[in-house]
C-alpha atoms as a PDB file:
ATOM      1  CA  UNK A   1      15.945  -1.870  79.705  1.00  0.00           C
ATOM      2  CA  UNK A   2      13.229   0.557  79.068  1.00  0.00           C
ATOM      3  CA  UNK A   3       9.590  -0.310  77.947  1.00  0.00           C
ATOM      4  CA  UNK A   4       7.916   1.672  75.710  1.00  0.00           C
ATOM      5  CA  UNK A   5       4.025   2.774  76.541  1.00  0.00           C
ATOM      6  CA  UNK A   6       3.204   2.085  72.961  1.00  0.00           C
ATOM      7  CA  UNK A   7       3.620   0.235  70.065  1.00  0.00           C
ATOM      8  CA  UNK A   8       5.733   1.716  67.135  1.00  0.00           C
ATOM      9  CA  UNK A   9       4.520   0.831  63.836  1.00  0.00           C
ATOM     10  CA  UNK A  10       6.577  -0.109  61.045  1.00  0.00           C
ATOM     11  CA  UNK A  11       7.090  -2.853  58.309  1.00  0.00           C
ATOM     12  CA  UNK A  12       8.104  -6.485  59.052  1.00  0.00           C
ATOM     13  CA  UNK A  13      10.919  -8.184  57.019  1.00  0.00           C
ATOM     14  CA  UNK A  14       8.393  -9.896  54.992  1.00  0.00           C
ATOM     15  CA  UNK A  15       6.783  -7.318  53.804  1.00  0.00           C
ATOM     16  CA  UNK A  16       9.892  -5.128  52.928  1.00  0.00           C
ATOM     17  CA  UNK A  17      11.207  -8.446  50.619  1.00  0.00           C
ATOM     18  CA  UNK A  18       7.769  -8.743  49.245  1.00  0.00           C
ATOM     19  CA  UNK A  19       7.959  -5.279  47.887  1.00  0.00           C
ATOM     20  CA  UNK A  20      11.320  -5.498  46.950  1.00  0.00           C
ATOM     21  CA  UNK A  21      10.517  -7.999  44.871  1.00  0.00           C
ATOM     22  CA  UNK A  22       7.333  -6.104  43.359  1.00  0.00           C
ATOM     23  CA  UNK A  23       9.883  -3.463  42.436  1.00  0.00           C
ATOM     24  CA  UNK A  24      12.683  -5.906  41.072  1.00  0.00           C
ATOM     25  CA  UNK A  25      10.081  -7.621  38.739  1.00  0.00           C
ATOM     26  CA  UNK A  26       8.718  -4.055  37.665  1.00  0.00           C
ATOM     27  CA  UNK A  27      12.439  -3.078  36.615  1.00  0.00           C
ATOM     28  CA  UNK A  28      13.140  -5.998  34.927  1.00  0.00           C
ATOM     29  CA  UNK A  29      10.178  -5.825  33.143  1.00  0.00           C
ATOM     30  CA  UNK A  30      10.877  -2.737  32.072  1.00  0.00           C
ATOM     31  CA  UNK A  31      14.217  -3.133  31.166  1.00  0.00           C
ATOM     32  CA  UNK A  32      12.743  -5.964  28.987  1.00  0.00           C
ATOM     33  CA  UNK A  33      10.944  -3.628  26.999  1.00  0.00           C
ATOM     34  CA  UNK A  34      12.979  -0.978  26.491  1.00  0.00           C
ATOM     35  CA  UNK A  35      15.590  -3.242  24.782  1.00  0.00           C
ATOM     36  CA  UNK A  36      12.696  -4.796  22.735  1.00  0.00           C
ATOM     37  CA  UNK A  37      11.784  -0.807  21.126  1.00  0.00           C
ATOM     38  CA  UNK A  38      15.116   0.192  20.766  1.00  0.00           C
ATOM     39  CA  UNK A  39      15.854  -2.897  18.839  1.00  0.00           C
ATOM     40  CA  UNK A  40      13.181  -3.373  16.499  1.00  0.00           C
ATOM     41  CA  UNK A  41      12.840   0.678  16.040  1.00  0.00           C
ATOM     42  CA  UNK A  42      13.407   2.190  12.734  1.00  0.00           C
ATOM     43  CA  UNK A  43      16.683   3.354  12.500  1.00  0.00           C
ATOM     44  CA  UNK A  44      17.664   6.695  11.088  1.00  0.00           C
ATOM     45  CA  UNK A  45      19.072   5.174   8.097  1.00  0.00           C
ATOM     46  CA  UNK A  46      15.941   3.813   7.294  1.00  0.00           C
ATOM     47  CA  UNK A  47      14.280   6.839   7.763  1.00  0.00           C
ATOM     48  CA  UNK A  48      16.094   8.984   5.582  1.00  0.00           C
ATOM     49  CA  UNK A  49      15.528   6.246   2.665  1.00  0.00           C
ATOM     50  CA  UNK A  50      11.536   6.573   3.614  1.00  0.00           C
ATOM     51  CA  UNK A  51      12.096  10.379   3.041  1.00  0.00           C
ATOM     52  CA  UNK A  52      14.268  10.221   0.192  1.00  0.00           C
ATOM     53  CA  UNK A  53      12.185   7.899  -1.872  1.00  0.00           C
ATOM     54  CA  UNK A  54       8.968   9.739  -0.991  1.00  0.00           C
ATOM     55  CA  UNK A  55      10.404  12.639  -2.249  1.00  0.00           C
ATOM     56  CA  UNK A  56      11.518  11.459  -5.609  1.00  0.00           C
ATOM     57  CA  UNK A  57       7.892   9.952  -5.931  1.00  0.00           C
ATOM     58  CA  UNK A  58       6.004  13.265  -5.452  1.00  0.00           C
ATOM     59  CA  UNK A  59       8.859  14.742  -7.460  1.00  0.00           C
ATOM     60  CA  UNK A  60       7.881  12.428 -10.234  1.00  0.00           C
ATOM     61  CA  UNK A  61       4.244  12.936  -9.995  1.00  0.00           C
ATOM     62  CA  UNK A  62       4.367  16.962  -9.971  1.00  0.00           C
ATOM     63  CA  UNK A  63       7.062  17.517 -13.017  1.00  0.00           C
ATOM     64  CA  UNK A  64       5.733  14.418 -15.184  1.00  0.00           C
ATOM     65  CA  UNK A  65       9.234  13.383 -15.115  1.00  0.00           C
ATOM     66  CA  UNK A  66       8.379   9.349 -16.044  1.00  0.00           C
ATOM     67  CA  UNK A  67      12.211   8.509 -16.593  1.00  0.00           C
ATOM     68  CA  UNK A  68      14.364   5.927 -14.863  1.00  0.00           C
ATOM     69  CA  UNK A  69      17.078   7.037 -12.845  1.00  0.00           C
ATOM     70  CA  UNK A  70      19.533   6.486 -10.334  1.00  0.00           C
ATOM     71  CA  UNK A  71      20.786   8.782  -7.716  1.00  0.00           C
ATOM     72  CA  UNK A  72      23.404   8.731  -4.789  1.00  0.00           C
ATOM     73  CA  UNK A  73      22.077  11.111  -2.023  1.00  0.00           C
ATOM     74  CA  UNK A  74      23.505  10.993   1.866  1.00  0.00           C
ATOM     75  CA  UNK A  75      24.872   7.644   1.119  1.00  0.00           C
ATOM     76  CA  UNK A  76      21.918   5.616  -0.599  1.00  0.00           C
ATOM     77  CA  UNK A  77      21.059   4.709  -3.788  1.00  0.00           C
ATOM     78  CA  UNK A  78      17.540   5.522  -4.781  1.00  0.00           C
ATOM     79  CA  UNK A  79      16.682   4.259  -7.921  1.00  0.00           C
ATOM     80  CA  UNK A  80      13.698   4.867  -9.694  1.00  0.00           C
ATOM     81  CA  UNK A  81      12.146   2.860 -12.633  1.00  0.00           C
ATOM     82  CA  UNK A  82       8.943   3.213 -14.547  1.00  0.00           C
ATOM     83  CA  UNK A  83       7.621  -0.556 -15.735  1.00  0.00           C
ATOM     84  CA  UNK A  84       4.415  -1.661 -17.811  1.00  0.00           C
ATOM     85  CA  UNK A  85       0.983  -3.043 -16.478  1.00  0.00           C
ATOM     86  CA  UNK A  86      -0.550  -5.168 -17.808  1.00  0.00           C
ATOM     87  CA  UNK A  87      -0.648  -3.885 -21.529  1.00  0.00           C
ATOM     88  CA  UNK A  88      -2.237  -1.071 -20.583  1.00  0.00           C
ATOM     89  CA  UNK A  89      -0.649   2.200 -22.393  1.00  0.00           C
ATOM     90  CA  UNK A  90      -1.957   4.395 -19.976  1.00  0.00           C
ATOM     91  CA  UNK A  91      -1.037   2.334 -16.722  1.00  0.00           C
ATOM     92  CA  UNK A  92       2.779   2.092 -15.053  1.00  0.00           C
ATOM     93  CA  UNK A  93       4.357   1.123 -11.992  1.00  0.00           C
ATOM     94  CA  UNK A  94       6.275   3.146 -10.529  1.00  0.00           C
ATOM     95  CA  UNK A  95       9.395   1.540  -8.566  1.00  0.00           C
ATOM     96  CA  UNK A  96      11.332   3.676  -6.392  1.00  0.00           C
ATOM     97  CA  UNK A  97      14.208   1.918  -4.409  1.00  0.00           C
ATOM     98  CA  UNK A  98      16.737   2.911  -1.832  1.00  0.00           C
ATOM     99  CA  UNK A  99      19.959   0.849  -1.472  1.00  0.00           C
ATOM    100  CA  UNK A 100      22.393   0.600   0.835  1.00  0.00           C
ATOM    101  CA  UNK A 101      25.480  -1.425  -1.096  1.00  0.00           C
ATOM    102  CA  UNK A 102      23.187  -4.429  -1.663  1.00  0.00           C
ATOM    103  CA  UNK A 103      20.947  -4.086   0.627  1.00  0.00           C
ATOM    104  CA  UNK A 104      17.432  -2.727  -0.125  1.00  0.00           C
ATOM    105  CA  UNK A 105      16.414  -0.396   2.878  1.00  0.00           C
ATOM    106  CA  UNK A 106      13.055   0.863   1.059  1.00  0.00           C
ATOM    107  CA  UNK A 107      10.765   0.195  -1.519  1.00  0.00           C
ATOM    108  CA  UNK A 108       8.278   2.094  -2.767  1.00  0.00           C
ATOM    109  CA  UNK A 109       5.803   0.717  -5.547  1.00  0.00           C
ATOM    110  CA  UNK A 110       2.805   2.388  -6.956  1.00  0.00           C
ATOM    111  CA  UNK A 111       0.585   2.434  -9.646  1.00  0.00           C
ATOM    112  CA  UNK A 112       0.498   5.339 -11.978  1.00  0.00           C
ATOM    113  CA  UNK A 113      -1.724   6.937 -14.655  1.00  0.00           C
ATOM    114  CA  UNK A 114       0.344   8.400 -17.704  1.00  0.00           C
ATOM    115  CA  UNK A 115      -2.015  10.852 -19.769  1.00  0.00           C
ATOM    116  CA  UNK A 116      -0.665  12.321 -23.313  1.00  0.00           C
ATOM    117  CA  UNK A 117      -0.907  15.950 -23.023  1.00  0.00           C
END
């Protein structure tokens, strides 16, 4: 058998599991969060109620259109309704809802200043 003159350096077993392991806690890790965001993330159903019912409210506010009304856009309900507060003849709430069958996907509720012009 043949000596070598010098040493050749590399990585013992050890070390080569210790940094496997490094890595396989990383991924996991990792893995852990990524199914945490995609699960708890707004889906796009949700956001196209957010978009639809902020649309109806500045919609509302710009034409002075204080009516209630129902609409069936993309699939969703979005119903709007103007309530009282608090005796006040000037004061409303305006309630802006998008449903999904029964479910309630968004809700949108504001107060609102109604002037006679």
């Amino acid at each position: 058998m043949v000596k070598l003159a010098t040493k050749i350096k590399a990585f013992s077993i050890i070390e080569s599991m210790v940094s496997m392991v490094i890595v396989v806690i990383t991924f996991s890790l990792s893995a852990m969060v990524i199914a945490n965001v995609t699960t708890t993330g707004i889906s796009s159903e949700k956001q196209d109620a957010y978009m639809l019912v902020k649309t109806m409210r500045d919609e509302t506010l710009k034409n002075n259109r204080f009516i209630d009304e129902a609409i069936e856009i993309k699939g969703l309900l979005i119903e709007k309704t103007i309530l009282g507060y608090n005796r006040n003849e000037e004061l409303r709430v305006l309630l802006i809802k998008a449903l999904k069958g029964e479910k309630t996907l968004y809700e949108s509720k504001e107060i609102i200043i109604i002037t006679a012009e």
